[in-house]
PDB file of N, CA and C in Angstrom:
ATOM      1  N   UNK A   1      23.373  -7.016  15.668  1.00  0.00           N
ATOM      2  CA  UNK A   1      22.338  -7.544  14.817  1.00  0.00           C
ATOM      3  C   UNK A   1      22.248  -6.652  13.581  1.00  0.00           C
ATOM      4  N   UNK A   2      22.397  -7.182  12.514  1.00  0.00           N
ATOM      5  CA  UNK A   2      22.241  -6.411  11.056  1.00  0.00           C
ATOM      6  C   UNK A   2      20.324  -5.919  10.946  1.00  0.00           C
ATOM      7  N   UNK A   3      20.383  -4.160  10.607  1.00  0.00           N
ATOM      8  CA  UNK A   3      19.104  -4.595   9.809  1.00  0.00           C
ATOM      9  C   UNK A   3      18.670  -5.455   8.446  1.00  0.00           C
ATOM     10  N   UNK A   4      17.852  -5.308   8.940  1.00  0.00           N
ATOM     11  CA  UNK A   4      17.123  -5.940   7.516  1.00  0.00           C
ATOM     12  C   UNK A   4      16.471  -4.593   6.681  1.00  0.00           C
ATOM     13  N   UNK A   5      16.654  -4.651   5.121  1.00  0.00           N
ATOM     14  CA  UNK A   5      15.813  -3.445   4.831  1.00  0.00           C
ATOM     15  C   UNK A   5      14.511  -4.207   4.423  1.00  0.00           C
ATOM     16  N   UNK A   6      13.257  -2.917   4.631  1.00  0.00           N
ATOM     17  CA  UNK A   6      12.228  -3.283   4.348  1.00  0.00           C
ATOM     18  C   UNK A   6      11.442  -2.780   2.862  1.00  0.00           C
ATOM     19  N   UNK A   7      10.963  -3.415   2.701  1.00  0.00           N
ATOM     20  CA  UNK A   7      10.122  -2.946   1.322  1.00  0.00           C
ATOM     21  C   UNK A   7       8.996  -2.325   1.145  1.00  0.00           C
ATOM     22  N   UNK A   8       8.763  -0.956   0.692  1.00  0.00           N
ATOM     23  CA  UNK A   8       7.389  -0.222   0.929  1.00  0.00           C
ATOM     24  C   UNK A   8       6.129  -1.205   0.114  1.00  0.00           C
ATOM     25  N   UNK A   9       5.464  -1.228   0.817  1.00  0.00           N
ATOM     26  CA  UNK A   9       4.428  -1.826   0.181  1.00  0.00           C
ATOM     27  C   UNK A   9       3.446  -0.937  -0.626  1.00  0.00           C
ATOM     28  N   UNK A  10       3.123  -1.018  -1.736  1.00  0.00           N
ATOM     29  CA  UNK A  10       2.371  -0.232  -2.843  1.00  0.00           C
ATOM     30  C   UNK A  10       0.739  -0.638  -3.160  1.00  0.00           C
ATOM     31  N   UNK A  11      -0.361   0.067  -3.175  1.00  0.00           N
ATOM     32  CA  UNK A  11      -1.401  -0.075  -3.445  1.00  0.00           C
ATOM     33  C   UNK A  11      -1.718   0.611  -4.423  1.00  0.00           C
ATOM     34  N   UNK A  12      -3.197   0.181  -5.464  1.00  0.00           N
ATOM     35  CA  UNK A  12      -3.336   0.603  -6.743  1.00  0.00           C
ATOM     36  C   UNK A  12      -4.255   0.743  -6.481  1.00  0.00           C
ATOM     37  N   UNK A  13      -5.214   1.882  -6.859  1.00  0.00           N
ATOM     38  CA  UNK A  13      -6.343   3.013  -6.413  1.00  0.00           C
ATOM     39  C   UNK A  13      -6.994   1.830  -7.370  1.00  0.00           C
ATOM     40  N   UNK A  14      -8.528   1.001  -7.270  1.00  0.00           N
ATOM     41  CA  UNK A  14      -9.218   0.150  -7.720  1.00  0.00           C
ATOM     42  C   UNK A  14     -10.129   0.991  -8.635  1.00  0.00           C
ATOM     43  N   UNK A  15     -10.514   2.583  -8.557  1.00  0.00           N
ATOM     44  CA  UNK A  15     -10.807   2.982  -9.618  1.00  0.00           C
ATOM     45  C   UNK A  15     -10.090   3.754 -11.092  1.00  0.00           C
ATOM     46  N   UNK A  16      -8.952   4.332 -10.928  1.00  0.00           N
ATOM     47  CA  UNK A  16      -8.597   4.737 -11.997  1.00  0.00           C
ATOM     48  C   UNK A  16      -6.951   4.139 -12.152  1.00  0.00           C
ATOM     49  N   UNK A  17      -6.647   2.909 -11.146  1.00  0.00           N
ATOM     50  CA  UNK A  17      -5.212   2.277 -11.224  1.00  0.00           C
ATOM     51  C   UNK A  17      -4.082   2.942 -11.115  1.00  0.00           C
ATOM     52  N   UNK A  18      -4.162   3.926 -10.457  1.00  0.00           N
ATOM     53  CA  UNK A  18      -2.873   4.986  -9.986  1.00  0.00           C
ATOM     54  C   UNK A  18      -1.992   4.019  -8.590  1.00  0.00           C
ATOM     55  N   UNK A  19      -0.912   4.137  -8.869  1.00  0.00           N
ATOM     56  CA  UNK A  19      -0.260   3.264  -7.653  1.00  0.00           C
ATOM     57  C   UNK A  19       0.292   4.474  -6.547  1.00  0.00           C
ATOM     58  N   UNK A  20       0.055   4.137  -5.473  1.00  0.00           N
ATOM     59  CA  UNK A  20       0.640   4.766  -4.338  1.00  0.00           C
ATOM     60  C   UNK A  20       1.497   4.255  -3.479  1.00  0.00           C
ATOM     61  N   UNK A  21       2.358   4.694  -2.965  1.00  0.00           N
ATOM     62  CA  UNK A  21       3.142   4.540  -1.478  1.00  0.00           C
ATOM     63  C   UNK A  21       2.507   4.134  -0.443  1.00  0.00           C
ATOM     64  N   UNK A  22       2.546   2.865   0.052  1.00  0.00           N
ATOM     65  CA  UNK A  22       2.087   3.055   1.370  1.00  0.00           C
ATOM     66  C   UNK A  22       2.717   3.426   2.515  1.00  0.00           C
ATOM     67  N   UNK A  23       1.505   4.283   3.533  1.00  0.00           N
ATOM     68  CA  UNK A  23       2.240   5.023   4.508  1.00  0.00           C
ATOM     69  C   UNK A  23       2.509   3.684   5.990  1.00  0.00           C
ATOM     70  N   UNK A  24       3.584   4.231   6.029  1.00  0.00           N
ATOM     71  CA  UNK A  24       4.251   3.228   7.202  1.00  0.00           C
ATOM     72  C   UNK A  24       3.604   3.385   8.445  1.00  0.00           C
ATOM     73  N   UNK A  25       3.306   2.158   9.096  1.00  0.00           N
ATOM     74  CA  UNK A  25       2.849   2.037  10.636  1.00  0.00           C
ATOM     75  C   UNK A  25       4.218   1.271  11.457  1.00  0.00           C
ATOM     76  N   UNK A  26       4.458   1.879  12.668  1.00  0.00           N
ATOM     77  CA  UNK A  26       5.159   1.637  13.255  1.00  0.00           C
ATOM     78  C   UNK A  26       4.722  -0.073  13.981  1.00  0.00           C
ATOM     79  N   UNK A  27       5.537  -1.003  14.096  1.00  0.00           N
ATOM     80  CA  UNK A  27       4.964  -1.960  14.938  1.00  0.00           C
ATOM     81  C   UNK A  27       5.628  -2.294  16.489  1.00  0.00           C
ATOM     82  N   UNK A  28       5.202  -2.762  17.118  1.00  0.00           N
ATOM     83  CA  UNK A  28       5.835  -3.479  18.345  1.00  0.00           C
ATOM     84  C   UNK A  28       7.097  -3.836  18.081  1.00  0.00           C
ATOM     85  N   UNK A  29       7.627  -4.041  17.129  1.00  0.00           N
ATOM     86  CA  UNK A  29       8.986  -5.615  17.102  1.00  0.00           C
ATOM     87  C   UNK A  29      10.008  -4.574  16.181  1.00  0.00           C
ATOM     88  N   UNK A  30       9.652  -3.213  15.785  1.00  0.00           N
ATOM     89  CA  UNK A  30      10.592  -2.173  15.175  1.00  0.00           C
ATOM     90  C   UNK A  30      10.573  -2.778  14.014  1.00  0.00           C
ATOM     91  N   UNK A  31       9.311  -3.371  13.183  1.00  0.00           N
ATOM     92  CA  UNK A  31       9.515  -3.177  11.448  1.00  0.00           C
ATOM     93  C   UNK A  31       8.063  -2.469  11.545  1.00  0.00           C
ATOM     94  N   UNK A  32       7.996  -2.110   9.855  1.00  0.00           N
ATOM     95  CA  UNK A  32       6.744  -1.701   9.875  1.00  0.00           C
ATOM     96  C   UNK A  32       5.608  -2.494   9.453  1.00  0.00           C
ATOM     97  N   UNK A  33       4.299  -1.672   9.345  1.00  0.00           N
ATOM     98  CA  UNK A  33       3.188  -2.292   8.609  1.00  0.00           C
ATOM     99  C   UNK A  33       2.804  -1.070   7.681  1.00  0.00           C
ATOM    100  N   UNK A  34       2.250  -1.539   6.536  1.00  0.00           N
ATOM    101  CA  UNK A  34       1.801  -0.581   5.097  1.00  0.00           C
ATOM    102  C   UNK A  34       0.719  -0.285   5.180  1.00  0.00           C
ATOM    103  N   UNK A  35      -0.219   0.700   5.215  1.00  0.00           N
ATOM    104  CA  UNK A  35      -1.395   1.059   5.040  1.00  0.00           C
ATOM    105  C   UNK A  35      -1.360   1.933   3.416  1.00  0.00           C
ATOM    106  N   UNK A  36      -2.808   1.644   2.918  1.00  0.00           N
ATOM    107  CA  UNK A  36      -3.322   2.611   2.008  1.00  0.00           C
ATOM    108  C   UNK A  36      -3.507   3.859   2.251  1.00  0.00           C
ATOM    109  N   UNK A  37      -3.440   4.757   1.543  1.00  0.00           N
ATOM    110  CA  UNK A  37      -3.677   6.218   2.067  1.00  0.00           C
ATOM    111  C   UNK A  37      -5.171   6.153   1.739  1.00  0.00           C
ATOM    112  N   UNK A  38      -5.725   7.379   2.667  1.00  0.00           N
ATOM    113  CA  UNK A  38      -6.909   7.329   3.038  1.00  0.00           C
ATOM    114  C   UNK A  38      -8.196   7.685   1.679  1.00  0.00           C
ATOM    115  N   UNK A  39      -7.530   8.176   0.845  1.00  0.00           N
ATOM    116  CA  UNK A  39      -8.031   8.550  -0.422  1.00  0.00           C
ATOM    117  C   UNK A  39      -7.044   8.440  -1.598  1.00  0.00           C
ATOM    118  N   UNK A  40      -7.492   8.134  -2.951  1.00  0.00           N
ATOM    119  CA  UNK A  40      -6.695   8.507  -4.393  1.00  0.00           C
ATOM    120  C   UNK A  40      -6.272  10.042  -4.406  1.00  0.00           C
ATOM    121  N   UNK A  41      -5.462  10.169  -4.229  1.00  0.00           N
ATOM    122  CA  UNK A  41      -4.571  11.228  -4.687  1.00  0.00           C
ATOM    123  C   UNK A  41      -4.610  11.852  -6.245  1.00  0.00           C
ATOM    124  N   UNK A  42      -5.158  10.797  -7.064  1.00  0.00           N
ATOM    125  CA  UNK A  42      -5.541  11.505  -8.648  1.00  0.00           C
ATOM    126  C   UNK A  42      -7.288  11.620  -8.414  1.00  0.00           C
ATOM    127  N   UNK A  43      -7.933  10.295  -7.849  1.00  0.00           N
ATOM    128  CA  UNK A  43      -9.427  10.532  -8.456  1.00  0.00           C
ATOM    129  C   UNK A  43     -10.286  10.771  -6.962  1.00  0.00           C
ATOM    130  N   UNK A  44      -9.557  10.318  -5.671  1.00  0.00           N
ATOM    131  CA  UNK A  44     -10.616  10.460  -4.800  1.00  0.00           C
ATOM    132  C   UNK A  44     -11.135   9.368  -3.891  1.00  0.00           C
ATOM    133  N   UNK A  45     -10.936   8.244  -5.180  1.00  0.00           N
ATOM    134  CA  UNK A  45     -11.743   6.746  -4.411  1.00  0.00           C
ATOM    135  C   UNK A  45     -10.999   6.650  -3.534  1.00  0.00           C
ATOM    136  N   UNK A  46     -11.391   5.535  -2.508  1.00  0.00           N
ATOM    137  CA  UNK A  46     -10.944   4.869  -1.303  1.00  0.00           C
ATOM    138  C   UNK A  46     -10.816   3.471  -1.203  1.00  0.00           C
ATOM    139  N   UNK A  47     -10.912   2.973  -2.506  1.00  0.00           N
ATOM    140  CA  UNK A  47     -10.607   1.517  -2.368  1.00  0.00           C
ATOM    141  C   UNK A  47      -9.541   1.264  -3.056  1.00  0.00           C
ATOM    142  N   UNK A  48      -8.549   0.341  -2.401  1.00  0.00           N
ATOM    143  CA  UNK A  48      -7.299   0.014  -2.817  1.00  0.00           C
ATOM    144  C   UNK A  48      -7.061  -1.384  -2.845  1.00  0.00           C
ATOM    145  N   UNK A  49      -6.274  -2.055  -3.655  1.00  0.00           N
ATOM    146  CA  UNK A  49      -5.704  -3.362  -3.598  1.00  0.00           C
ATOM    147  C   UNK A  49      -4.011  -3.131  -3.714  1.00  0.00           C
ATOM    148  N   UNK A  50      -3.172  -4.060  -2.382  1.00  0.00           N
ATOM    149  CA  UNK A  50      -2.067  -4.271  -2.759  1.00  0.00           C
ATOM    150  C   UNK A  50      -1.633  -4.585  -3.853  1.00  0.00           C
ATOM    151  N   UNK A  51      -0.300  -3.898  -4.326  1.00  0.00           N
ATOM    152  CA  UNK A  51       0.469  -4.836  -5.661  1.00  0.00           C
ATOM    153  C   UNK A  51       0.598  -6.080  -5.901  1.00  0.00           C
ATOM    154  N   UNK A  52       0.645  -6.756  -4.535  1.00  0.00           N
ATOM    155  CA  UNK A  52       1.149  -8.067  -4.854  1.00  0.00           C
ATOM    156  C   UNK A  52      -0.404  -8.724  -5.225  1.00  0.00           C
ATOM    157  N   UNK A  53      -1.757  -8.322  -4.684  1.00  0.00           N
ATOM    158  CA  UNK A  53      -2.896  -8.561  -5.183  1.00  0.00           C
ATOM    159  C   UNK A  53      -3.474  -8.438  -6.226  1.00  0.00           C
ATOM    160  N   UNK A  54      -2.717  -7.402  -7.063  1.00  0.00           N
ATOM    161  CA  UNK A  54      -3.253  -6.764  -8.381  1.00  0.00           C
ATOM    162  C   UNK A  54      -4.108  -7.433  -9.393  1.00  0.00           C
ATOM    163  N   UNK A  55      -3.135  -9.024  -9.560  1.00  0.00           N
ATOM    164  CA  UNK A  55      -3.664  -9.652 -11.147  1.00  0.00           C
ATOM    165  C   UNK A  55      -4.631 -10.192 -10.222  1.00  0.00           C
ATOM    166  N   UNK A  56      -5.168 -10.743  -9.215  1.00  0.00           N
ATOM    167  CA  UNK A  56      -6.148 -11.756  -8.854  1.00  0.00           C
ATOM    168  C   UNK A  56      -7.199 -10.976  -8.702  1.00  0.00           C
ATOM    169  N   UNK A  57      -7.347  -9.058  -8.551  1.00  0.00           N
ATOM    170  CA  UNK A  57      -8.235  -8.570  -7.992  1.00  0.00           C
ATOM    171  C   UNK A  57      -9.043  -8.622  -9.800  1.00  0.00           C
ATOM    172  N   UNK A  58     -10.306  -8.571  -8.918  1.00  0.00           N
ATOM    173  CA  UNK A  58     -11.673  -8.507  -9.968  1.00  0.00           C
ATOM    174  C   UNK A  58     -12.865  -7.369  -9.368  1.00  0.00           C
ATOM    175  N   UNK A  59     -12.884  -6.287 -10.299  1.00  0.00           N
ATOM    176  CA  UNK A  59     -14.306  -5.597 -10.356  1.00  0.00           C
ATOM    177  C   UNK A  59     -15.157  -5.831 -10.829  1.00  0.00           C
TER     178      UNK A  59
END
């Protein structure tokens, strides 16, 4: 069976728009799942929106 590669999924800190890495969760079926890191790494906040969410998100 070939892998498949996977794509990191990226979140953008909702207060000062810094993009991050999301950190990988292991799943049942051997791909992963993306989480936000637990804080902004530049400002602190804790709220994040995926990339692929970006243009639809509204503050």
């Amino acid at each position: 069976m070939a892998h498949s590669p996977e794509n990191v999924v990226e979140f953008v800190c909702s207060n000062c728009q810094v993009t991050h890495a999301g950190t990988p969760v292991h799943r049942s079926a051997g791909d992963h799942q993306f989480e936000p890191p637990e804080a902004c790494g530049a400002c602190g906040a804790t709220a994040f929106v995926p990339t692929s969410e970006w243009i639809h998100h509204h503050e």
